[in-house]
PDB file of N, CA and C in Angstrom:
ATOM      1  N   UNK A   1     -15.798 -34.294  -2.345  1.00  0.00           N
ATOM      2  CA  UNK A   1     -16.054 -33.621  -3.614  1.00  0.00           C
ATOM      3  C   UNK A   1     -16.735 -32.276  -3.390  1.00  0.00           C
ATOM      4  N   UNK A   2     -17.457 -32.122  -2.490  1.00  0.00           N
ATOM      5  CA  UNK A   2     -18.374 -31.055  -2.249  1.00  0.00           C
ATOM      6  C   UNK A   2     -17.219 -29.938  -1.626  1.00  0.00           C
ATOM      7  N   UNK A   3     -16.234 -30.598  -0.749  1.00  0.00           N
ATOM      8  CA  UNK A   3     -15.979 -29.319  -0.558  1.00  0.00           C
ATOM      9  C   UNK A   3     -14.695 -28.342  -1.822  1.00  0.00           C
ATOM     10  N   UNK A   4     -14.241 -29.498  -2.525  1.00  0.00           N
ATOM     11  CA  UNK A   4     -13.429 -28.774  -3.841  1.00  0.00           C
ATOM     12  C   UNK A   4     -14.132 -27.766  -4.212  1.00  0.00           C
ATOM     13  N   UNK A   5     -15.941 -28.570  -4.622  1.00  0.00           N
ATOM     14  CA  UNK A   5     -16.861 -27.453  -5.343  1.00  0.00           C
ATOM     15  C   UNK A   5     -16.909 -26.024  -4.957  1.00  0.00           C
ATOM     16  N   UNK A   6     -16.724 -26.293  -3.710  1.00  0.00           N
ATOM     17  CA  UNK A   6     -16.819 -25.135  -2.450  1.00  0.00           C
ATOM     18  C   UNK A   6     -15.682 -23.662  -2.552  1.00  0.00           C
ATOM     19  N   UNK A   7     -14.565 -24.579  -2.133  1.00  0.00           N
ATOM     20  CA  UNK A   7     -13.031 -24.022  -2.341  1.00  0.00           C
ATOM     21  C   UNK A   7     -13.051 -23.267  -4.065  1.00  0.00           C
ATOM     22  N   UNK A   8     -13.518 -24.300  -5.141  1.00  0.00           N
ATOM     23  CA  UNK A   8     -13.537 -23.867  -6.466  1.00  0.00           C
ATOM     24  C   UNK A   8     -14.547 -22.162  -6.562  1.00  0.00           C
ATOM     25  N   UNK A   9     -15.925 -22.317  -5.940  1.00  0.00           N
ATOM     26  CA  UNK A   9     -16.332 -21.203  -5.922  1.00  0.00           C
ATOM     27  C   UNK A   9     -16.317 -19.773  -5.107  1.00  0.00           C
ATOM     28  N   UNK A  10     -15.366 -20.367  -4.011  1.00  0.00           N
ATOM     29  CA  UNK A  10     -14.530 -18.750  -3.194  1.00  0.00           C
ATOM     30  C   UNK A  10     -13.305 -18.836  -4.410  1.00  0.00           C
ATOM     31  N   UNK A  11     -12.748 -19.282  -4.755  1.00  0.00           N
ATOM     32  CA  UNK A  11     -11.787 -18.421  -5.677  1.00  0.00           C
ATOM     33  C   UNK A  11     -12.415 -18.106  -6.689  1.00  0.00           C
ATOM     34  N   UNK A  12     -13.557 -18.493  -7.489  1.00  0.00           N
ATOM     35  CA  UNK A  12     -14.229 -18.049  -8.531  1.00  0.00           C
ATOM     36  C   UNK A  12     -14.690 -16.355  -8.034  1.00  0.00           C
ATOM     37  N   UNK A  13     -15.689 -16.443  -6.968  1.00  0.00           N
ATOM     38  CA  UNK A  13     -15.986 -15.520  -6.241  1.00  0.00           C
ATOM     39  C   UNK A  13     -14.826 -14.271  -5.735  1.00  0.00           C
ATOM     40  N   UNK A  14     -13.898 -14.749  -5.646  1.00  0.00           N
ATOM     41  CA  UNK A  14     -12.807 -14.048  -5.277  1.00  0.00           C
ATOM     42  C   UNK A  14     -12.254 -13.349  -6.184  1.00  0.00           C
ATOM     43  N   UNK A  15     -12.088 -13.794  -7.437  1.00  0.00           N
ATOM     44  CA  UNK A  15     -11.215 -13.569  -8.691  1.00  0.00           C
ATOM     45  C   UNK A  15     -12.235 -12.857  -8.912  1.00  0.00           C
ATOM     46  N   UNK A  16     -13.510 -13.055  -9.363  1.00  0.00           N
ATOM     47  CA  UNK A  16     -14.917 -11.399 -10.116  1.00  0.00           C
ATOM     48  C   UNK A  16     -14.573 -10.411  -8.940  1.00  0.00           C
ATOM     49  N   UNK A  17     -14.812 -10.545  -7.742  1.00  0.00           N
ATOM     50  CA  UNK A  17     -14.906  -9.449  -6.726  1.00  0.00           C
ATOM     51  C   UNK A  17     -13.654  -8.412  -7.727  1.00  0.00           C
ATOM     52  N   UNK A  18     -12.611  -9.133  -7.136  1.00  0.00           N
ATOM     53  CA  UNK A  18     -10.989  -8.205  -7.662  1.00  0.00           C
ATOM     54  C   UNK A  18     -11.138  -7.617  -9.016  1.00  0.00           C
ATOM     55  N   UNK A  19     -11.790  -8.391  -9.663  1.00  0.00           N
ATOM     56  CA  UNK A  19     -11.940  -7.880 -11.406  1.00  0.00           C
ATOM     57  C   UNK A  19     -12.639  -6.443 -11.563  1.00  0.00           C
ATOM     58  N   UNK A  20     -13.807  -6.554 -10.515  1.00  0.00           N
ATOM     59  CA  UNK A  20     -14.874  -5.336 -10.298  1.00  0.00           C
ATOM     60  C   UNK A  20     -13.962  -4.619  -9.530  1.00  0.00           C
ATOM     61  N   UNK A  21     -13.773  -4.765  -8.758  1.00  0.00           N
ATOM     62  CA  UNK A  21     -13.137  -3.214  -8.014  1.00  0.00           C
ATOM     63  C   UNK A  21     -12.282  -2.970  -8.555  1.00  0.00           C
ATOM     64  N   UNK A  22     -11.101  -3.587  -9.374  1.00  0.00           N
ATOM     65  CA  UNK A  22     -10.198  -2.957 -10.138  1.00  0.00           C
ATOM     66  C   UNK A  22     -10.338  -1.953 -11.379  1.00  0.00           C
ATOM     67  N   UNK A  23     -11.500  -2.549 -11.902  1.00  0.00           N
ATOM     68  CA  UNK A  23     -12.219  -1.805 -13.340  1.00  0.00           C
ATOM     69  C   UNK A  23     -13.093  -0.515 -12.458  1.00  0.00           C
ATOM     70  N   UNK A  24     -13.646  -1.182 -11.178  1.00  0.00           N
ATOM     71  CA  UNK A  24     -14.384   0.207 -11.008  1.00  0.00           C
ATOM     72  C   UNK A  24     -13.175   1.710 -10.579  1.00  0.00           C
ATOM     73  N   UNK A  25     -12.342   1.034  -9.992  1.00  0.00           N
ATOM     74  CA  UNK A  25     -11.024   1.970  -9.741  1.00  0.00           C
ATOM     75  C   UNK A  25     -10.448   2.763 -11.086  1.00  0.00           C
ATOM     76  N   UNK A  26     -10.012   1.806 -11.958  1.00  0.00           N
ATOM     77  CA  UNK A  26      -9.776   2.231 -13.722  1.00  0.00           C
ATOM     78  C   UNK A  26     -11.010   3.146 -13.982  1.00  0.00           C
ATOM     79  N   UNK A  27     -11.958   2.867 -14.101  1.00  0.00           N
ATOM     80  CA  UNK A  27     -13.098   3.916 -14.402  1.00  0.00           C
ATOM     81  C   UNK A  27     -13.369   5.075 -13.680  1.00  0.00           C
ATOM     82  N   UNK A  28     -13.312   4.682 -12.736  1.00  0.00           N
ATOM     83  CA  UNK A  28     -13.614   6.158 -11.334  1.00  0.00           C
ATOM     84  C   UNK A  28     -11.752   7.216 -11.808  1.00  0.00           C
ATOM     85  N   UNK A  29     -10.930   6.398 -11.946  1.00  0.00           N
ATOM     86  CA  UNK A  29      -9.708   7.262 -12.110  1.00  0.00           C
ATOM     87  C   UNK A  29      -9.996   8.143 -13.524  1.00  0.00           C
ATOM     88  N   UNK A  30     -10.483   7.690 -14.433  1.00  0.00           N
ATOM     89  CA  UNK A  30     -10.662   8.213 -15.993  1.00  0.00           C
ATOM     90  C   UNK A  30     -11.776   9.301 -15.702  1.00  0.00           C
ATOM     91  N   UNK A  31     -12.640   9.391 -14.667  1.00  0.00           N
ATOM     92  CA  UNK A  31     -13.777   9.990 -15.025  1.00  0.00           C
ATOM     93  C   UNK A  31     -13.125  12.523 -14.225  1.00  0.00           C
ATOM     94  N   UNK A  32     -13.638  12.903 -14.434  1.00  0.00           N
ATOM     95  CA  UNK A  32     -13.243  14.559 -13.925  1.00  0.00           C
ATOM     96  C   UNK A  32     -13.853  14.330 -12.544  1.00  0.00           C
ATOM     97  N   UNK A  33     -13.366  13.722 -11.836  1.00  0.00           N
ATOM     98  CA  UNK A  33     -13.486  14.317 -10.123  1.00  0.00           C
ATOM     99  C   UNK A  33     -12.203  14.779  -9.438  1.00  0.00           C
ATOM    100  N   UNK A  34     -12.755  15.219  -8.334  1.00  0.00           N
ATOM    101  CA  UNK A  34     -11.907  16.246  -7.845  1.00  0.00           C
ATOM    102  C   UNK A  34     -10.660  15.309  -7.475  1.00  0.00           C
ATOM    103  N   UNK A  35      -9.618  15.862  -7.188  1.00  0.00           N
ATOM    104  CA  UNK A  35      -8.304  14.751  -6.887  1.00  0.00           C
ATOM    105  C   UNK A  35      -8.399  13.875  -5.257  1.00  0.00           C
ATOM    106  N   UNK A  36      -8.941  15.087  -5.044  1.00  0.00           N
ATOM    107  CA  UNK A  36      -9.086  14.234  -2.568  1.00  0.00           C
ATOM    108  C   UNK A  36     -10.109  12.813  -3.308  1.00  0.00           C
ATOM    109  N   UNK A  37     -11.059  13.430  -3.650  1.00  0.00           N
ATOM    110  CA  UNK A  37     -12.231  12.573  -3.911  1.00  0.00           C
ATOM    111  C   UNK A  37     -11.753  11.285  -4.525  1.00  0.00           C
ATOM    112  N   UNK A  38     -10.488  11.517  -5.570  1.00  0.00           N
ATOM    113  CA  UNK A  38     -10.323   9.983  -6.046  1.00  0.00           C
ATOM    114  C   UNK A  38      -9.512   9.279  -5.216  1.00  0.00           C
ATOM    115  N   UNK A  39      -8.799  10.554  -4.818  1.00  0.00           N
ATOM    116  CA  UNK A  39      -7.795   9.847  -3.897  1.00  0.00           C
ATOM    117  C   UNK A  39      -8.236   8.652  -2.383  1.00  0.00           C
ATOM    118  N   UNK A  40      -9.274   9.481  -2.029  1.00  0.00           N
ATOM    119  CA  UNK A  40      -9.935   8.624  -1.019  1.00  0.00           C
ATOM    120  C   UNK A  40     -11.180   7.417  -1.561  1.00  0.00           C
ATOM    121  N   UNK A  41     -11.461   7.476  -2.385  1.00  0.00           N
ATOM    122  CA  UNK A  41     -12.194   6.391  -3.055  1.00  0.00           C
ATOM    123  C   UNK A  41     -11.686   5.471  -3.592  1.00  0.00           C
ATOM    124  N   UNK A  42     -10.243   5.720  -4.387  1.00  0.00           N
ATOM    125  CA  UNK A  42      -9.591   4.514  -4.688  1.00  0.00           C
ATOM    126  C   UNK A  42      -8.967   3.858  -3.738  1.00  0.00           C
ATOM    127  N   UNK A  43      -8.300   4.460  -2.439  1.00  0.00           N
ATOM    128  CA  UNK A  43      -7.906   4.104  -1.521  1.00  0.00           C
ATOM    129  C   UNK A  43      -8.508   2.793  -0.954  1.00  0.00           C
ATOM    130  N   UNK A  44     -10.047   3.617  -0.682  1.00  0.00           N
ATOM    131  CA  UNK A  44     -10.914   2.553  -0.120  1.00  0.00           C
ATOM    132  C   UNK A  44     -11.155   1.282  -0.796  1.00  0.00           C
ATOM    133  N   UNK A  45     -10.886   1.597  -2.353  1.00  0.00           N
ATOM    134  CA  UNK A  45     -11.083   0.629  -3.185  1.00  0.00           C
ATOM    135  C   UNK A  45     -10.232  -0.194  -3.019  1.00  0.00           C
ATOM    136  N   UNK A  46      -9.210  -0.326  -2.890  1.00  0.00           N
ATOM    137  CA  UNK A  46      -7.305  -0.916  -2.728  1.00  0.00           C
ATOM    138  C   UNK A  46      -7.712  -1.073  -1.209  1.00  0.00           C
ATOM    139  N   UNK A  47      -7.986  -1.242  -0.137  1.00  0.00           N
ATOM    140  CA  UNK A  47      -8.244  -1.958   1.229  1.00  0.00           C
ATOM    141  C   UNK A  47      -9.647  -3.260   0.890  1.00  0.00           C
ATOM    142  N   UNK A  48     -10.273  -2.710   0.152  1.00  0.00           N
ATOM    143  CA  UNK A  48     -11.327  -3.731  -0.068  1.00  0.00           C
ATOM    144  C   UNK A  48     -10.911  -4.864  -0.820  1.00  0.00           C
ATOM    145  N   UNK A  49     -10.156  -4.770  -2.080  1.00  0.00           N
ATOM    146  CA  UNK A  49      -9.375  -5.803  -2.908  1.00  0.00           C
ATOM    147  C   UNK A  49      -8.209  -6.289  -1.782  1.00  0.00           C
ATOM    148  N   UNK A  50      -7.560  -5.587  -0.938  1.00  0.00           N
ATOM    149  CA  UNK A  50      -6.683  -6.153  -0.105  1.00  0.00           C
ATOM    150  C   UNK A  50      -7.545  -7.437   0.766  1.00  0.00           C
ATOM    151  N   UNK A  51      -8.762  -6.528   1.469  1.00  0.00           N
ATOM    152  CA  UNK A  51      -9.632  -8.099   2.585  1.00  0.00           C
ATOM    153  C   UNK A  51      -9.719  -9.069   1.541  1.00  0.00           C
ATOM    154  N   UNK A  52     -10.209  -8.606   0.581  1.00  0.00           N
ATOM    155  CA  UNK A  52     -10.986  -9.863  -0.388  1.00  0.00           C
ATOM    156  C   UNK A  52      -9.643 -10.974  -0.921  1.00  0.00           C
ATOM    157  N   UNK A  53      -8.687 -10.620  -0.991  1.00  0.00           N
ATOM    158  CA  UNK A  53      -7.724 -11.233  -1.315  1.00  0.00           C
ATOM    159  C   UNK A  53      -7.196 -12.341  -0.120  1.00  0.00           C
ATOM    160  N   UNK A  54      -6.785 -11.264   0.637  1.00  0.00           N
ATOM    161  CA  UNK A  54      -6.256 -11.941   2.011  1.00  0.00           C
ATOM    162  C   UNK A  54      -7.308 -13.100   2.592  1.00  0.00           C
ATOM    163  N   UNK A  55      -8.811 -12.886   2.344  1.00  0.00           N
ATOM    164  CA  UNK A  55      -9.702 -13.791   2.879  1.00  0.00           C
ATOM    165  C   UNK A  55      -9.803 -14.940   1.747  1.00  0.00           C
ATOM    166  N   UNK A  56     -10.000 -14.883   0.581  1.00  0.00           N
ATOM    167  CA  UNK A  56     -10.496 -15.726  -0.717  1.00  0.00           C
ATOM    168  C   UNK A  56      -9.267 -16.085  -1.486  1.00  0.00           C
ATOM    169  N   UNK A  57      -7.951 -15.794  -0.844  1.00  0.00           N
ATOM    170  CA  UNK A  57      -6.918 -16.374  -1.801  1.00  0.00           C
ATOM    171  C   UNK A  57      -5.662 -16.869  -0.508  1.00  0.00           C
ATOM    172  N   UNK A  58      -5.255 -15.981   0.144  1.00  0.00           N
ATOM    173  CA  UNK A  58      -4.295 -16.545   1.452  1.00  0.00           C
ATOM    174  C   UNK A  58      -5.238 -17.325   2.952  1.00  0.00           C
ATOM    175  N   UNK A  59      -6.535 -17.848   2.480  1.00  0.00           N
ATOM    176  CA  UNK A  59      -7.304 -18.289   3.163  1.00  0.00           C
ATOM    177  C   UNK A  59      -7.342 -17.941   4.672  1.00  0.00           C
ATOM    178  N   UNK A  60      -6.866 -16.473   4.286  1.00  0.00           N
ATOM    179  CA  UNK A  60      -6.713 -15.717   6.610  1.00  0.00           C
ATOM    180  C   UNK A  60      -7.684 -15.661   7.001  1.00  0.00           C
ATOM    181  N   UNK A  61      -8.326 -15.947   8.406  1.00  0.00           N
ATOM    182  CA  UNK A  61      -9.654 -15.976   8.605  1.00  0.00           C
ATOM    183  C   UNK A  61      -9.253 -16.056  10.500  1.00  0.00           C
ATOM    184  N   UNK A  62     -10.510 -15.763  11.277  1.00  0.00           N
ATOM    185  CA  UNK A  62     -10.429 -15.940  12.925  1.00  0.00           C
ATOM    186  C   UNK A  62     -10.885 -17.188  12.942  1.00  0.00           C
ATOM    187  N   UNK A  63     -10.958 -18.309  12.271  1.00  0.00           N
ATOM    188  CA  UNK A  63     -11.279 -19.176  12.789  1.00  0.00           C
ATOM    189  C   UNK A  63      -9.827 -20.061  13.551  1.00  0.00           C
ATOM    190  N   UNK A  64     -10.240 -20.828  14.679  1.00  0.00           N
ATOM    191  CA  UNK A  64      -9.261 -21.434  15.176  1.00  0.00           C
ATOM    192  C   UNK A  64      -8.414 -22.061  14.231  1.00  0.00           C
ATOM    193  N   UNK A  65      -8.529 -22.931  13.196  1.00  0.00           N
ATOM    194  CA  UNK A  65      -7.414 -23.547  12.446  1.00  0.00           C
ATOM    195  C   UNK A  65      -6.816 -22.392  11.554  1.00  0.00           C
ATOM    196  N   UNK A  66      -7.184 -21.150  11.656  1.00  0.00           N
ATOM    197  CA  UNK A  66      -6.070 -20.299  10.787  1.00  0.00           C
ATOM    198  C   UNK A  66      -5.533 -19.342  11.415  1.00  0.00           C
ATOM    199  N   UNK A  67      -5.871 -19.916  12.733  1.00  0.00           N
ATOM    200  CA  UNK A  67      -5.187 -17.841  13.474  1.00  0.00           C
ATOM    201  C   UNK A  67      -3.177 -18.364  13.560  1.00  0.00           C
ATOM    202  N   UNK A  68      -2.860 -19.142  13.524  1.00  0.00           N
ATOM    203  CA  UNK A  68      -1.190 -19.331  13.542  1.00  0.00           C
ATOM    204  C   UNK A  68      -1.107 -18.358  12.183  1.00  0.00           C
ATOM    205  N   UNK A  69      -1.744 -19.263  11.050  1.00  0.00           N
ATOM    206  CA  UNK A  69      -1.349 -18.102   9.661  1.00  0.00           C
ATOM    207  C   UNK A  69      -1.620 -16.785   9.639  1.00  0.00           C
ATOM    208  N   UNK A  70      -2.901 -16.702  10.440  1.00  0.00           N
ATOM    209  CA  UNK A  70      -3.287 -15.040  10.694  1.00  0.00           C
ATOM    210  C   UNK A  70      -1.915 -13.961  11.059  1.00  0.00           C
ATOM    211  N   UNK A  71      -1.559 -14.980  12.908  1.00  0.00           N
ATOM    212  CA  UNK A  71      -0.360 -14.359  13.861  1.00  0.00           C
ATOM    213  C   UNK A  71       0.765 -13.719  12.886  1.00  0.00           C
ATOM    214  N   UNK A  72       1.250 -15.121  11.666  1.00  0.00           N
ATOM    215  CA  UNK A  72       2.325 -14.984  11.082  1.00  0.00           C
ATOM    216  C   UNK A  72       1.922 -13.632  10.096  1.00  0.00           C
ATOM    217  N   UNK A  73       0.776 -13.765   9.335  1.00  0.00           N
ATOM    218  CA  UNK A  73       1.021 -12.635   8.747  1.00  0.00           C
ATOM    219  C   UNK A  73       0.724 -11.370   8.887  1.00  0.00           C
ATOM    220  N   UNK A  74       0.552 -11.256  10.088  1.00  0.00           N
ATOM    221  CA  UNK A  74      -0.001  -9.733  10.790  1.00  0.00           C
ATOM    222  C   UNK A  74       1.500  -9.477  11.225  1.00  0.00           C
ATOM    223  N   UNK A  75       2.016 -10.368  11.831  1.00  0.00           N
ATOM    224  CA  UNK A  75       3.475  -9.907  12.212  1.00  0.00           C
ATOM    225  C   UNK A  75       4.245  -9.770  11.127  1.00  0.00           C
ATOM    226  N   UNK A  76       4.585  -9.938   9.843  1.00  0.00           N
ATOM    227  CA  UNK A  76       5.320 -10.075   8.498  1.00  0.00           C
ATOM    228  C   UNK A  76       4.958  -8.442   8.169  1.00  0.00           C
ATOM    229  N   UNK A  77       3.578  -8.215   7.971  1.00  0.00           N
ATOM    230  CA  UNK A  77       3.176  -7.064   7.544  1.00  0.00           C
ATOM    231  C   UNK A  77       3.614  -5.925   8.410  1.00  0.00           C
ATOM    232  N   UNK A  78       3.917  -6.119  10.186  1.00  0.00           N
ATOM    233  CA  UNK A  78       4.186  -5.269  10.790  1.00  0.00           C
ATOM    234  C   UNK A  78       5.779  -4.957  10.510  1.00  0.00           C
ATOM    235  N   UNK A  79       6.753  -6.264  10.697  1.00  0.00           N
ATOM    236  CA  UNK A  79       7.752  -5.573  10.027  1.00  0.00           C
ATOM    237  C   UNK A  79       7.752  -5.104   8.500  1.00  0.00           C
ATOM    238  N   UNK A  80       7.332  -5.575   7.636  1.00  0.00           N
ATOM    239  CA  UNK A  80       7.559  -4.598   6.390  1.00  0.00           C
ATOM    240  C   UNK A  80       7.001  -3.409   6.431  1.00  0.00           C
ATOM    241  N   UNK A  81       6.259  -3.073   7.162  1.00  0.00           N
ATOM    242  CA  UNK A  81       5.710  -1.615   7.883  1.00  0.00           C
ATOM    243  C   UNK A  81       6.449  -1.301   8.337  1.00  0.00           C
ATOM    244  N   UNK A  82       7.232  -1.650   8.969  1.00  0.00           N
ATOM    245  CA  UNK A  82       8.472  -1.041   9.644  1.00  0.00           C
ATOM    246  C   UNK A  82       9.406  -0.726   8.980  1.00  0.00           C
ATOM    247  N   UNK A  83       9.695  -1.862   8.110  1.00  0.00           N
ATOM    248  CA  UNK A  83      11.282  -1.229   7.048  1.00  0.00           C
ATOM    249  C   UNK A  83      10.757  -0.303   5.888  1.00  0.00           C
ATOM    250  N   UNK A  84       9.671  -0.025   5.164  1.00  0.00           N
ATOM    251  CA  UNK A  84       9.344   0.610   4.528  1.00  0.00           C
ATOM    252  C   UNK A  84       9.330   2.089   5.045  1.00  0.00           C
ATOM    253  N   UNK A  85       8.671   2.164   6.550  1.00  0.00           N
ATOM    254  CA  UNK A  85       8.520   4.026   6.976  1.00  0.00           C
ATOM    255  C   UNK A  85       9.581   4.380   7.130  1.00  0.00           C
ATOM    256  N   UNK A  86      10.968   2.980   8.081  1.00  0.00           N
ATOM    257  CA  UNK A  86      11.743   3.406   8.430  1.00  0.00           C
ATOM    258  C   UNK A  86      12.605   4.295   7.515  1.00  0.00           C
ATOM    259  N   UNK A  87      12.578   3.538   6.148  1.00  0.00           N
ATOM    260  CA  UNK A  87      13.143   4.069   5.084  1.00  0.00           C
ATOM    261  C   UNK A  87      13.143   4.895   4.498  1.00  0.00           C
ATOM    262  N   UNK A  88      11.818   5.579   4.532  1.00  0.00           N
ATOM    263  CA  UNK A  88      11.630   6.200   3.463  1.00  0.00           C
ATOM    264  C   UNK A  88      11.819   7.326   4.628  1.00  0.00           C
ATOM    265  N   UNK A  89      11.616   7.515   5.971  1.00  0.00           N
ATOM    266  CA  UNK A  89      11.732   8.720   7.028  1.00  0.00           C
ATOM    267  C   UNK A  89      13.516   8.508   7.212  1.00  0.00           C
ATOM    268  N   UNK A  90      14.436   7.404   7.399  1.00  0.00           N
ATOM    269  CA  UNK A  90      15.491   7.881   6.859  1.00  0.00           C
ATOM    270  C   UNK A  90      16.165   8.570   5.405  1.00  0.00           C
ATOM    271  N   UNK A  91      15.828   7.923   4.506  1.00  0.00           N
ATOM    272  CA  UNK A  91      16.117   9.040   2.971  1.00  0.00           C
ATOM    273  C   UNK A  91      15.665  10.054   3.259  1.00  0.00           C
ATOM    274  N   UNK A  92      14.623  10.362   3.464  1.00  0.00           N
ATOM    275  CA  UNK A  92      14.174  11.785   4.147  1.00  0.00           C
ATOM    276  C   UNK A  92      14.803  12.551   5.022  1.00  0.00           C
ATOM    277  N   UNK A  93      15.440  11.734   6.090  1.00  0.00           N
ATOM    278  CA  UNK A  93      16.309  12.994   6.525  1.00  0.00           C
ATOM    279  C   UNK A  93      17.540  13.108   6.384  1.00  0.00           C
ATOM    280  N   UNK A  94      18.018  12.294   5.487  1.00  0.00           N
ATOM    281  CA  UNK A  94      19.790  12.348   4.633  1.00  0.00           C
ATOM    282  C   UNK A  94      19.239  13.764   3.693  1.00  0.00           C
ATOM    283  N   UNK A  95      18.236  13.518   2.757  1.00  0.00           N
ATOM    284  CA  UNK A  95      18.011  14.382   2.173  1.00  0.00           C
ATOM    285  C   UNK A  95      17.971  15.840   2.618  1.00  0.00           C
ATOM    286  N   UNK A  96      17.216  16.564   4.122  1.00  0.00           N
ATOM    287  CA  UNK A  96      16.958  17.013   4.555  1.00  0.00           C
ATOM    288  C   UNK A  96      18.390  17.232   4.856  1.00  0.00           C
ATOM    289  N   UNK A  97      19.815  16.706   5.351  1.00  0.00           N
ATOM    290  CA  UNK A  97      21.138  17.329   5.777  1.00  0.00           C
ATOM    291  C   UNK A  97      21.711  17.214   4.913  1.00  0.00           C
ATOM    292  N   UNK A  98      21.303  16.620   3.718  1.00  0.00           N
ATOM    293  CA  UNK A  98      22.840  16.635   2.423  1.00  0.00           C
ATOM    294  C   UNK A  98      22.332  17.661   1.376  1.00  0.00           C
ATOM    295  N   UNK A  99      21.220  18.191   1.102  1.00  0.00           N
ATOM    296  CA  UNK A  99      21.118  18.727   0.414  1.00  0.00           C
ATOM    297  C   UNK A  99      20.708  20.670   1.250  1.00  0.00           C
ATOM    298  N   UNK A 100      22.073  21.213   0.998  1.00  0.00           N
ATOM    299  CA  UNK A 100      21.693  22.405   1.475  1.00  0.00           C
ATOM    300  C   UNK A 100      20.861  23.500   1.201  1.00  0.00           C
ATOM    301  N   UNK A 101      20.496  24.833   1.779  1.00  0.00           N
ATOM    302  CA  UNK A 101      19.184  25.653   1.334  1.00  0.00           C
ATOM    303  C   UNK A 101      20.058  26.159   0.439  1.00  0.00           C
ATOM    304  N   UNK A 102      19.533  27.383  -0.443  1.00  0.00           N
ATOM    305  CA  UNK A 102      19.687  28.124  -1.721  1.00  0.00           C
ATOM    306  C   UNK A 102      20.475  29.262  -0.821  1.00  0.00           C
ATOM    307  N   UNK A 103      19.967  29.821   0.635  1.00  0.00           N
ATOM    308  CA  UNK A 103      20.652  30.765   1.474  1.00  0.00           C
ATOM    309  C   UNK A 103      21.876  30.277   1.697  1.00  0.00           C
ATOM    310  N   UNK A 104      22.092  28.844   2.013  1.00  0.00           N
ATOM    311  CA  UNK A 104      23.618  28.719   2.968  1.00  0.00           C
ATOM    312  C   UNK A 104      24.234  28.440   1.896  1.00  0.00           C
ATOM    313  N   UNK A 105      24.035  28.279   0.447  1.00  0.00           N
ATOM    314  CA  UNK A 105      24.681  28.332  -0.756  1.00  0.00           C
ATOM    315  C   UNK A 105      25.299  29.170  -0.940  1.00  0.00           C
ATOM    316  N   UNK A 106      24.401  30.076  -0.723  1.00  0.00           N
ATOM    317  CA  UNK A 106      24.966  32.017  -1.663  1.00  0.00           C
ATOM    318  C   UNK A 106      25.334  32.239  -0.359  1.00  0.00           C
ATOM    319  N   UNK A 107      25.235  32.065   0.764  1.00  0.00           N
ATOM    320  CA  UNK A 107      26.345  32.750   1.795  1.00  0.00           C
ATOM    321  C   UNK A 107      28.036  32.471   1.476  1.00  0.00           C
ATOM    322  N   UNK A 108      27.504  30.822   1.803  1.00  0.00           N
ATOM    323  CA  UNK A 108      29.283  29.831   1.255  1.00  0.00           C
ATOM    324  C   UNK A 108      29.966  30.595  -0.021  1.00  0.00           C
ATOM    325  N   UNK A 109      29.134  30.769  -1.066  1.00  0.00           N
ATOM    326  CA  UNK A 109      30.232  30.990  -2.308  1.00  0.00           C
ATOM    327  C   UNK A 109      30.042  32.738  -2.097  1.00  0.00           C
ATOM    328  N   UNK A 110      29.382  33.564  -1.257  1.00  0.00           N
ATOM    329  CA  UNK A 110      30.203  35.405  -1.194  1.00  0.00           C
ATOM    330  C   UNK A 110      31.125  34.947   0.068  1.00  0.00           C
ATOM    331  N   UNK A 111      30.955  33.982   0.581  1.00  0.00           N
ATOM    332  CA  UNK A 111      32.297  34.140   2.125  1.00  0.00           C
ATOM    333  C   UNK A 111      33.659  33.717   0.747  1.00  0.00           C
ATOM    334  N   UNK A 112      34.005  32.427   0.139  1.00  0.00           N
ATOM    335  CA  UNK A 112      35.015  32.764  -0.775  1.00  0.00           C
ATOM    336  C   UNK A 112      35.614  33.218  -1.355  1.00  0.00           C
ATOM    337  N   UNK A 113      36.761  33.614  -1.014  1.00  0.00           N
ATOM    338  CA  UNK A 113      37.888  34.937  -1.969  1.00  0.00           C
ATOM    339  C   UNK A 113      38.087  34.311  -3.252  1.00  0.00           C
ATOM    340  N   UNK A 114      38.086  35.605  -3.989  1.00  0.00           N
ATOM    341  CA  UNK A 114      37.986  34.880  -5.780  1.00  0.00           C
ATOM    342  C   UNK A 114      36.692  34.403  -6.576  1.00  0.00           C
ATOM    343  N   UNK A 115      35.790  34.474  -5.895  1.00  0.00           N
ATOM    344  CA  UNK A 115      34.566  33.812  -6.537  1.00  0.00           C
ATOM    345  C   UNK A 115      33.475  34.947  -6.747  1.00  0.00           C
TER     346      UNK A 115
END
């Protein structure tokens, strides 16, 4: 019984933490600071709700009975790290060869007879 109580108050604990940093994020975004400044404060804010989550809700932790779940999801996160940059640095450089400059435009249409 004691340890439900236990388990019951890391997710209690878990769920206020997330509530506060989310509202403090909502508030810090509403207030006139400079843009770097929010930008790097909410950031930090969004890694802190990330531990608190990952520790108080996907129960990841170094202790010996959770490092298999740890392994698995450090490796999950590394590939979706992977297909996400890969992606977005490929669209990026389709973009970068399909879409031509404004110069090799107006060269192409004065090299055309009739135009």
């Amino acid at each position: 019984m004691n340890n439900i109580n236990q388990r019951f108050m890391n997710y209690i604990f878990g769920y206020l933490t997330c509530i506060i940093l989310t509202l403090s994020a909502y508030f810090l975004a509403t207030t006139k600071s400079s843009f770097w400044y929010l930008i790097w404060v909410i950031g930090l804010l969004a890694i802190v709700q990330f531990i608190v989550q990952v520790c108080f809700f996907l129960h990841l932790s170094f202790r010996k009975d959770d490092r298999a779940r740890l392994m698995v999801f450090l490796v999950m996160t590394l590939f979706v790290t992977i297909i996400i940059v890969g992606s977005i640095w490929i669209m990026n450089n389709l973009n970068n060869r399909m879409m031509p400059s404004t110069k090799s435009v107006n060269s192409y249409m004065n090299s055309q007879d009739g135009l």
